[in-house]
Protein backbone atom coordinates (compact mmCIF):
# COMPACT_ATOMS: atom_id res chain seq x y z
CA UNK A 1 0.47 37.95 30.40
CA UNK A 2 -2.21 37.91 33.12
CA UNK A 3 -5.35 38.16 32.38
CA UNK A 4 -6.23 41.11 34.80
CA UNK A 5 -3.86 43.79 32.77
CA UNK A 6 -5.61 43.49 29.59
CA UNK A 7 -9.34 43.63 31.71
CA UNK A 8 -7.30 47.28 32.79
CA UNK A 9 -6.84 47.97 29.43
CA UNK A 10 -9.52 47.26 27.77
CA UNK A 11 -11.65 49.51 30.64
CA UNK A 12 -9.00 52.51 29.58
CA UNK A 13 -9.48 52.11 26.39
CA UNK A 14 -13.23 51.75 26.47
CA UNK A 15 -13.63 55.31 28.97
CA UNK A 16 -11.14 57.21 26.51
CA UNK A 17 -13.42 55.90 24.09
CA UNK A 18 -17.04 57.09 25.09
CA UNK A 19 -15.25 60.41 26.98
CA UNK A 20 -13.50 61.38 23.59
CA UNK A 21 -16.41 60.90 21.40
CA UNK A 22 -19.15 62.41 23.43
CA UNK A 23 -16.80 65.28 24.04
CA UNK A 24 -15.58 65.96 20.81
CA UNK A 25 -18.62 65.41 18.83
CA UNK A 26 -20.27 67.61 21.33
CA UNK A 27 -17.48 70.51 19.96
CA UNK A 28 -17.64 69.51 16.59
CA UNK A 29 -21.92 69.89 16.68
CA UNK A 30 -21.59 73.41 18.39
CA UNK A 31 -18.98 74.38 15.51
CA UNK A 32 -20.94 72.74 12.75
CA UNK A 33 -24.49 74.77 13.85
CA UNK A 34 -22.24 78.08 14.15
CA UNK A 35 -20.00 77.92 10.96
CA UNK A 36 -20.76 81.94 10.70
CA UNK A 37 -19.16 82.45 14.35
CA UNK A 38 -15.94 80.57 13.65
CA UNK A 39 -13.08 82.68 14.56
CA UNK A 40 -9.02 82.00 14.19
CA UNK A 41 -8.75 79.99 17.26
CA UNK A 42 -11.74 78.15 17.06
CA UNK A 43 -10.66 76.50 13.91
CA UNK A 44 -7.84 74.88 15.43
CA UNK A 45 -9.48 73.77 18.20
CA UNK A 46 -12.66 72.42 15.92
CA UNK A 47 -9.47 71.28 13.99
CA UNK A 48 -7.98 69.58 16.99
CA UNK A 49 -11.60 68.10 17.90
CA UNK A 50 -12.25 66.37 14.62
CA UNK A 51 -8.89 65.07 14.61
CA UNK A 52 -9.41 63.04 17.88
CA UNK A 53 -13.26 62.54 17.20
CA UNK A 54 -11.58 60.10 14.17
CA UNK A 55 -9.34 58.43 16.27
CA UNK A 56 -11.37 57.73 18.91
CA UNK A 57 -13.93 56.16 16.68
CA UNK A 58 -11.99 54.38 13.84
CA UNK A 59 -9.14 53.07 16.51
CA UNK A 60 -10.27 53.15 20.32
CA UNK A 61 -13.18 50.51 19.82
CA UNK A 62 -11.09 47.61 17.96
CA UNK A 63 -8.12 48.48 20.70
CA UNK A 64 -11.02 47.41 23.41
CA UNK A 65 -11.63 44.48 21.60
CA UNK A 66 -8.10 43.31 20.91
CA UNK A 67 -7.42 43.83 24.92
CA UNK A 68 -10.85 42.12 25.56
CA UNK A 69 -9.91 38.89 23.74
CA UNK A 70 -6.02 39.29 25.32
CA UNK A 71 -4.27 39.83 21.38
CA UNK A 72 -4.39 41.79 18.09
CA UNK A 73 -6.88 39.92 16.35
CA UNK A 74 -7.27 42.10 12.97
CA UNK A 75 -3.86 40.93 11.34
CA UNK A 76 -1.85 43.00 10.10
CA UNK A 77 -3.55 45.42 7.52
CA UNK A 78 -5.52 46.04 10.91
CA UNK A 79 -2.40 46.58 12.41
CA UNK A 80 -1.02 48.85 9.98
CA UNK A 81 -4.49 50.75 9.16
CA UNK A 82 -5.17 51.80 13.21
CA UNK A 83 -1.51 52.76 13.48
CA UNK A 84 -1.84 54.71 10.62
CA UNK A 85 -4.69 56.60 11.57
CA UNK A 86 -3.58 56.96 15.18
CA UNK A 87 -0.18 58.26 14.29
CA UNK A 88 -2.00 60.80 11.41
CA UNK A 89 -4.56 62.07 13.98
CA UNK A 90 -2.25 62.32 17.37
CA UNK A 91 0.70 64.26 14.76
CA UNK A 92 -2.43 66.19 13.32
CA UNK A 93 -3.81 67.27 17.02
CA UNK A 94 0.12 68.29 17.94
CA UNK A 95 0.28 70.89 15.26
CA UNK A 96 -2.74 72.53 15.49
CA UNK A 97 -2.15 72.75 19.16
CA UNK A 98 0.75 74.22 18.85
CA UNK A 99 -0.29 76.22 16.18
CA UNK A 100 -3.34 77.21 18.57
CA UNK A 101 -1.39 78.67 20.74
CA UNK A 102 1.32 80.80 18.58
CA UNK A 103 -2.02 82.28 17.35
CA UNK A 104 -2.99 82.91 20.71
CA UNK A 105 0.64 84.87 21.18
CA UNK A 106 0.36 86.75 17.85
CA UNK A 107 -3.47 88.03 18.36
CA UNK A 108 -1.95 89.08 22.30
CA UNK A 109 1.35 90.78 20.89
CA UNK A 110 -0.60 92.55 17.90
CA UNK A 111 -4.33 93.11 19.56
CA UNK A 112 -4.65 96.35 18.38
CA UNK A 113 -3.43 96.02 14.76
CA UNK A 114 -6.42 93.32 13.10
CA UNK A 115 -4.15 93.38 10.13
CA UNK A 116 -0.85 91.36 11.83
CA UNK A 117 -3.12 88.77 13.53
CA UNK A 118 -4.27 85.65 12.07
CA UNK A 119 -7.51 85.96 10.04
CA UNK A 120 -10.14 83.06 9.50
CA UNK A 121 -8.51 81.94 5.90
CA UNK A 122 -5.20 81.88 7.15
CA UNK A 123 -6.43 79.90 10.04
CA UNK A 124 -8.42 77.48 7.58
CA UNK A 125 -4.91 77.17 5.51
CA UNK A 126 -2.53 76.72 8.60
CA UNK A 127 -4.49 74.02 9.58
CA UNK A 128 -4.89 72.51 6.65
CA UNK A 129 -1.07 72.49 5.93
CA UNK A 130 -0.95 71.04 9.96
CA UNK A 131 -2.99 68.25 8.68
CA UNK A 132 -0.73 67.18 5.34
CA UNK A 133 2.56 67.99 7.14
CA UNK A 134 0.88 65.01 9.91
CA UNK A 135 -0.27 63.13 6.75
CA UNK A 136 3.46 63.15 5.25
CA UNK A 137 4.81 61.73 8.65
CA UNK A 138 2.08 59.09 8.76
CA UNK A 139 2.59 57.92 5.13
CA UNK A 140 6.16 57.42 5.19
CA UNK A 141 6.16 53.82 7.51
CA UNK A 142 3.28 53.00 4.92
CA UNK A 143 6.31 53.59 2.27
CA UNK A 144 9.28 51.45 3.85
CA UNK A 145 10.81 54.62 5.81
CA UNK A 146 10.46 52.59 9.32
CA UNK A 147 6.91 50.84 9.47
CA UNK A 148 4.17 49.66 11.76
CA UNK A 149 4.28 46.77 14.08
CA UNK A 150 2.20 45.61 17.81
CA UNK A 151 3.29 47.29 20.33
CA UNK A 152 3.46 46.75 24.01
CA UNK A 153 1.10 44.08 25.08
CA UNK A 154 0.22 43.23 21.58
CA UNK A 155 -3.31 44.73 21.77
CA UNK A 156 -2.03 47.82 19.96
CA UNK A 157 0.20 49.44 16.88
CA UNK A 158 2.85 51.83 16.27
CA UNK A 159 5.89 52.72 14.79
CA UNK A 160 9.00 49.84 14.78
CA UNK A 161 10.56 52.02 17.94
CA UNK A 162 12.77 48.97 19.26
CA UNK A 163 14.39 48.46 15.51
CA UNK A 164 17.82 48.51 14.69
CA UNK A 165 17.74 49.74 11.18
CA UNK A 166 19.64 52.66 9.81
CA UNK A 167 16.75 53.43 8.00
CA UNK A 168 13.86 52.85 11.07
CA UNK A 169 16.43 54.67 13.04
CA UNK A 170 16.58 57.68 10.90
CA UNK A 171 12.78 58.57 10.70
CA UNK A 172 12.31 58.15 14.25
CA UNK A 173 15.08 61.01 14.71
CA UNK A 174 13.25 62.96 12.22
CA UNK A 175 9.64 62.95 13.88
CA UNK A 176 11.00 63.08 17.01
CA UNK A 177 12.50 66.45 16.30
CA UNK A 178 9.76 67.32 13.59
CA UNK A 179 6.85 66.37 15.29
CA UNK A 180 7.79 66.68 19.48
CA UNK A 181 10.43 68.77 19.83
CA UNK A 182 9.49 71.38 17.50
CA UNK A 183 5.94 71.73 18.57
CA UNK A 184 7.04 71.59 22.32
CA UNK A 185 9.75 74.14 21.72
CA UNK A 186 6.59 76.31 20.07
CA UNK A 187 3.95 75.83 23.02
CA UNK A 188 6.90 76.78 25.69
CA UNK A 189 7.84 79.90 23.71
CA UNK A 190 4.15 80.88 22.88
CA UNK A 191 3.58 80.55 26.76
CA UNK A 192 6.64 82.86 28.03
CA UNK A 193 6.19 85.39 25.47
CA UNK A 194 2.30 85.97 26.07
CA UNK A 195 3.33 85.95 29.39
CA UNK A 196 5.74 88.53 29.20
CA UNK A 197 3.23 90.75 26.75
CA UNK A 198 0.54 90.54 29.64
CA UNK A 199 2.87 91.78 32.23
CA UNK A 200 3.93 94.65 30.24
CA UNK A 201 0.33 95.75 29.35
CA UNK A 202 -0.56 95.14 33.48
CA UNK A 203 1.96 97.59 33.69
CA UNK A 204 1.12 100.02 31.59
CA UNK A 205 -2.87 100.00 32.77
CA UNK A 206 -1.16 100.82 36.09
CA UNK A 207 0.81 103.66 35.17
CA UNK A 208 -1.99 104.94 32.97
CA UNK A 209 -4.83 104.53 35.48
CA UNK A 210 -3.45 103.73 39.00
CA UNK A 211 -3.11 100.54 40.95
CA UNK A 212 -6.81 100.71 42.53
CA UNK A 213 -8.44 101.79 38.94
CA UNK A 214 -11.23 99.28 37.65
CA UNK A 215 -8.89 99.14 33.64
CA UNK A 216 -6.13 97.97 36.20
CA UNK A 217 -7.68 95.26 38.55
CA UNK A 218 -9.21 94.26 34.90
CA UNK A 219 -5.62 94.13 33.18
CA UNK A 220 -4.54 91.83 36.56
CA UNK A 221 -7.29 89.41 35.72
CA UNK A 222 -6.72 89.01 32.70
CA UNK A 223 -2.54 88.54 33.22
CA UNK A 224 -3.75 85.82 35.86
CA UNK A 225 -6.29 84.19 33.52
CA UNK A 226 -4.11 83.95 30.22
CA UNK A 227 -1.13 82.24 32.63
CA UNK A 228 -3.49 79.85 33.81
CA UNK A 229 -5.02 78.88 30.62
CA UNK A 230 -1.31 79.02 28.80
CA UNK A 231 0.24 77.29 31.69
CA UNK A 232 -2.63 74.12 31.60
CA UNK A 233 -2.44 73.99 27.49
CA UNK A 234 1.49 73.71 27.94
CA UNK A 235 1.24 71.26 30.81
CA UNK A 236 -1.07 68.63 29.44
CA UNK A 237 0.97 68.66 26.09
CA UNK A 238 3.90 67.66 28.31
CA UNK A 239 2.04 65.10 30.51
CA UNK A 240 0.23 63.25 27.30
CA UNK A 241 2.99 63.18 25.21
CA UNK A 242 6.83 63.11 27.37
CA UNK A 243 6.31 60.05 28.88
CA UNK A 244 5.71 58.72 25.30
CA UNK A 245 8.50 60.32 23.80
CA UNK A 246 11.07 59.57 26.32
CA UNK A 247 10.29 55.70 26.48
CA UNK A 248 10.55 55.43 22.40
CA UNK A 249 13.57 57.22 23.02
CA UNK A 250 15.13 54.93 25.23
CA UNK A 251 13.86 52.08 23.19
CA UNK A 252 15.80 53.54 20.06
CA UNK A 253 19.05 53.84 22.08
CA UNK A 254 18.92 50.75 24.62
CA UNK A 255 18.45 47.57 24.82
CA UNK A 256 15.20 46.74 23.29
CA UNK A 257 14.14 44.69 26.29
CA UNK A 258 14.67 47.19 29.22
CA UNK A 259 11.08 48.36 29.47
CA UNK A 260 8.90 45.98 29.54
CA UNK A 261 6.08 45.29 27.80
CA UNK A 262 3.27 46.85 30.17
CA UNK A 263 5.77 49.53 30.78
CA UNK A 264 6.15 50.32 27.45
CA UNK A 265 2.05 50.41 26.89
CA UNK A 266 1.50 52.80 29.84
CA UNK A 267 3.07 55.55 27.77
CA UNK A 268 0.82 55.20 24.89
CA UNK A 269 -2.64 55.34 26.65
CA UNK A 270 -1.00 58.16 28.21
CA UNK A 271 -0.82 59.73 24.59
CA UNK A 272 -3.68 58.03 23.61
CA UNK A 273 -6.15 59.99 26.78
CA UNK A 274 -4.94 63.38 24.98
CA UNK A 275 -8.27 62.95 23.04
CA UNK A 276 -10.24 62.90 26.14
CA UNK A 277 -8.56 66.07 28.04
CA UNK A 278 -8.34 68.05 24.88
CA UNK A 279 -11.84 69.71 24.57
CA UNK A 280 -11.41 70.21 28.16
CA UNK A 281 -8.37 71.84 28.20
CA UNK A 282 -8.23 73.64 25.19
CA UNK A 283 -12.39 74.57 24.36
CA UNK A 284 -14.11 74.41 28.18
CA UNK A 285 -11.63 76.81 29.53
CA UNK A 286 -12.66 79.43 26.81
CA UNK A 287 -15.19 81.20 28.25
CA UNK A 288 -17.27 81.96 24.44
CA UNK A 289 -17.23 78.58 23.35
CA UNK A 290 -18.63 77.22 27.40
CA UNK A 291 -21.26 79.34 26.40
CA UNK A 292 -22.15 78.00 22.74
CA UNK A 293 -22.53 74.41 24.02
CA UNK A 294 -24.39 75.20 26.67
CA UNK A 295 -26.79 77.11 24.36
CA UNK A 296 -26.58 74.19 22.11
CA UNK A 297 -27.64 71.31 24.90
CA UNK A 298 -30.49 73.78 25.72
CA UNK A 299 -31.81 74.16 22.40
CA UNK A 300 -31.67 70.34 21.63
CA UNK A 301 -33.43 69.98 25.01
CA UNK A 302 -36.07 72.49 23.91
CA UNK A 303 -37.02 71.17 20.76
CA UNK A 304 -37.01 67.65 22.22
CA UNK A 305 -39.66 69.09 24.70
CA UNK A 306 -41.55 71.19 22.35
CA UNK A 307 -41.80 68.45 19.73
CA UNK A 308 -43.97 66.08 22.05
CA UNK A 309 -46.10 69.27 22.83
CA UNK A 310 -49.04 70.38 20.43
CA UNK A 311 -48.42 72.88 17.69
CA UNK A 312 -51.10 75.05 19.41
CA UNK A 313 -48.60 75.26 22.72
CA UNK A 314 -45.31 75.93 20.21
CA UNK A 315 -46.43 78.56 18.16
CA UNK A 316 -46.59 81.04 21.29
CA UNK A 317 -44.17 80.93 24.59
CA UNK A 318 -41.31 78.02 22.66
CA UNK A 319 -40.86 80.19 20.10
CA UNK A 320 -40.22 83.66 21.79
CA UNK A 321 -37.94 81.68 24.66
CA UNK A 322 -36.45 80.42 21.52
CA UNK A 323 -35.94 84.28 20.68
CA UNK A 324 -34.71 85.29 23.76
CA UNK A 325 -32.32 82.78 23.95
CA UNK A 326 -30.77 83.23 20.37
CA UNK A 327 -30.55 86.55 21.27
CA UNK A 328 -28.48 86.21 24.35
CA UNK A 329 -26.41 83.77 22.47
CA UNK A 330 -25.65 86.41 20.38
CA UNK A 331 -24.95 88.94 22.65
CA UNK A 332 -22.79 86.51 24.79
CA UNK A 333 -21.35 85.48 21.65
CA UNK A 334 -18.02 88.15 21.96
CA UNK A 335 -17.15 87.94 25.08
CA UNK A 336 -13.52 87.41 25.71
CA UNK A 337 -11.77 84.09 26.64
């Protein structure tokens, strides 16, 4: 293998690295400092953002290393433990996604009616069952249903997707249909349905208060907004995850040396980058939770400052710019996505 792919690599792995944890832990601070403000959908997405936040730091940094030195060099508990954890945290991330956004469809269908929508224990619970549904999946290679090997380049692990066993064979039908195909199938449906629910109240806003009224040019925005943000979730599910779907596929049902071995490892840091684009995708387009980091990074940034100043100096203008800002964050707190 030359040299210059696993350099390539190892740089991939090392910026999905330092992207995904300064993101995530970023998301996982804000929600840790506002446990009171936690709402239904922020759950999965704190959900979502823990999961990758332990991937990227109990996997990314010994996949940079193994592509550094050129081969897997933590035998193979090492090889089993990182697939492990990388298969637990990616299946973990796919559910609550897609449970994210069939929340997002039931709070749109059922605005109105607080008692048909998803409340914060239910959320807590759902996720929770997201993350032991993953956690049967993962365990089962552990168990002797299929198992891990390198994958690839042999800087990496996963599941034995070029085996010939009935038995391999089997579980990768299963997860394939449990654990892509079922939360693809949700995401799609989520997305047309909310779409169809944000047409029909557009419609209704103009029929109850004209074309030109302000309720109406609001309803628009908010049809256009909701389409964007369900049409990016569904599209970067697709994008991190088909490319790694289809080529296990055709791995389980061809020749196991048709794709080659960098072909076959360009798939996987496709899947693997999901924890980079996540808290983009799915926490900086919501408006609310833009707003709580930013209020975060500027109260770090003030008690940095006022820390170095003398207590004379903080007892007066800090601490009512403190007020104001706590306050506004408050305020700011329930606006919409």
């Amino acid at each position: 293998m030359v040299a210059s792919i696993y350099v390539a690599f190892a740089v991939v792995a090392a910026v999905i690295c330092v992207t995904s944890v300064v993101l995530n832990s970023l998301i996982c601070l804000v929600f840790l400092r506002n446990k009171k403000l936690l709402k239904a959908p922020d759950i999965f997405i704190a959900s979502v953002a823990l999961s990758d936040l332990f991937y990227s730091v109990a996997t990314l940094p010994l996949l940079f290393v193994a592509n550094v030195y050129g081969a897997w060099i933590f035998g193979p508990q090492g090889c089993k433990a990182t697939a492990f954890i990388a298969t637990w945290s990616g299946l973990s991330s796919l559910m609550n996604l897609s449970l994210a956004g069939y929340e997002r469809y039931v709070a749109l269908v059922f605005l109105y009616k607080s008692q048909r929508t998803f409340t914060r224990r239910q959320a807590a619970r759902s996720s929770v069952a997201m993350w032991l549904y993953a956690l049967f999946w993962s365990v089962m290679p552990l168990c002797g249903w299929s198992g891990f090997e390198l994958e690839g380049i042999g800087t990496s692990c996963s599941l034995r997707w070029k085996s010939r066993d009935r038995l391999d064979l089997s579980y990768h039908i299963c997860l394939i249909l449990t654990c892509y195909l079922l939360p693809v199938s949700v995401i799609i449906a989520s997305y047309y349905k909310s779409c169809c629910e944000i047409k029909k109240g557009a419609r209704r806003a103009k029929t109850t208060w004209g074309k030109k009224s302000p309720f109406t040019r609001k309803a628009f925005a908010m049809e256009r907004k909701m389409v964007v943000l369900f049409g990016v979730m569904t599209v970067a599910f697709l994008v991190a995850w088909t490319p790694y779907a289809v080529v296990s596929l055709i791995s389980m049902i061809a020749d196991p040396d048709v794709i080659s071995d960098v072909a076959s490892s360009i798939p996987a840091y496709f899947a693997k980058s999901s924890a980079c684009y996540n808290p983009i995708v799915y926490v900086f387009l919501y408006k609310r939770l833009r707003q709580r980091i930013l209020f975060t990074v500027v109260r770090r940034r003030d008690s940095l400052s006022s820390s170095s100043r003398r207590p004379s100096n903080d007892s007066g203008g800090t601490g009512e710019s403190h007020n104001r800002k706590l306050l506004s964050f408050k305020k700011f707190d329930h606006t919409p996505v």
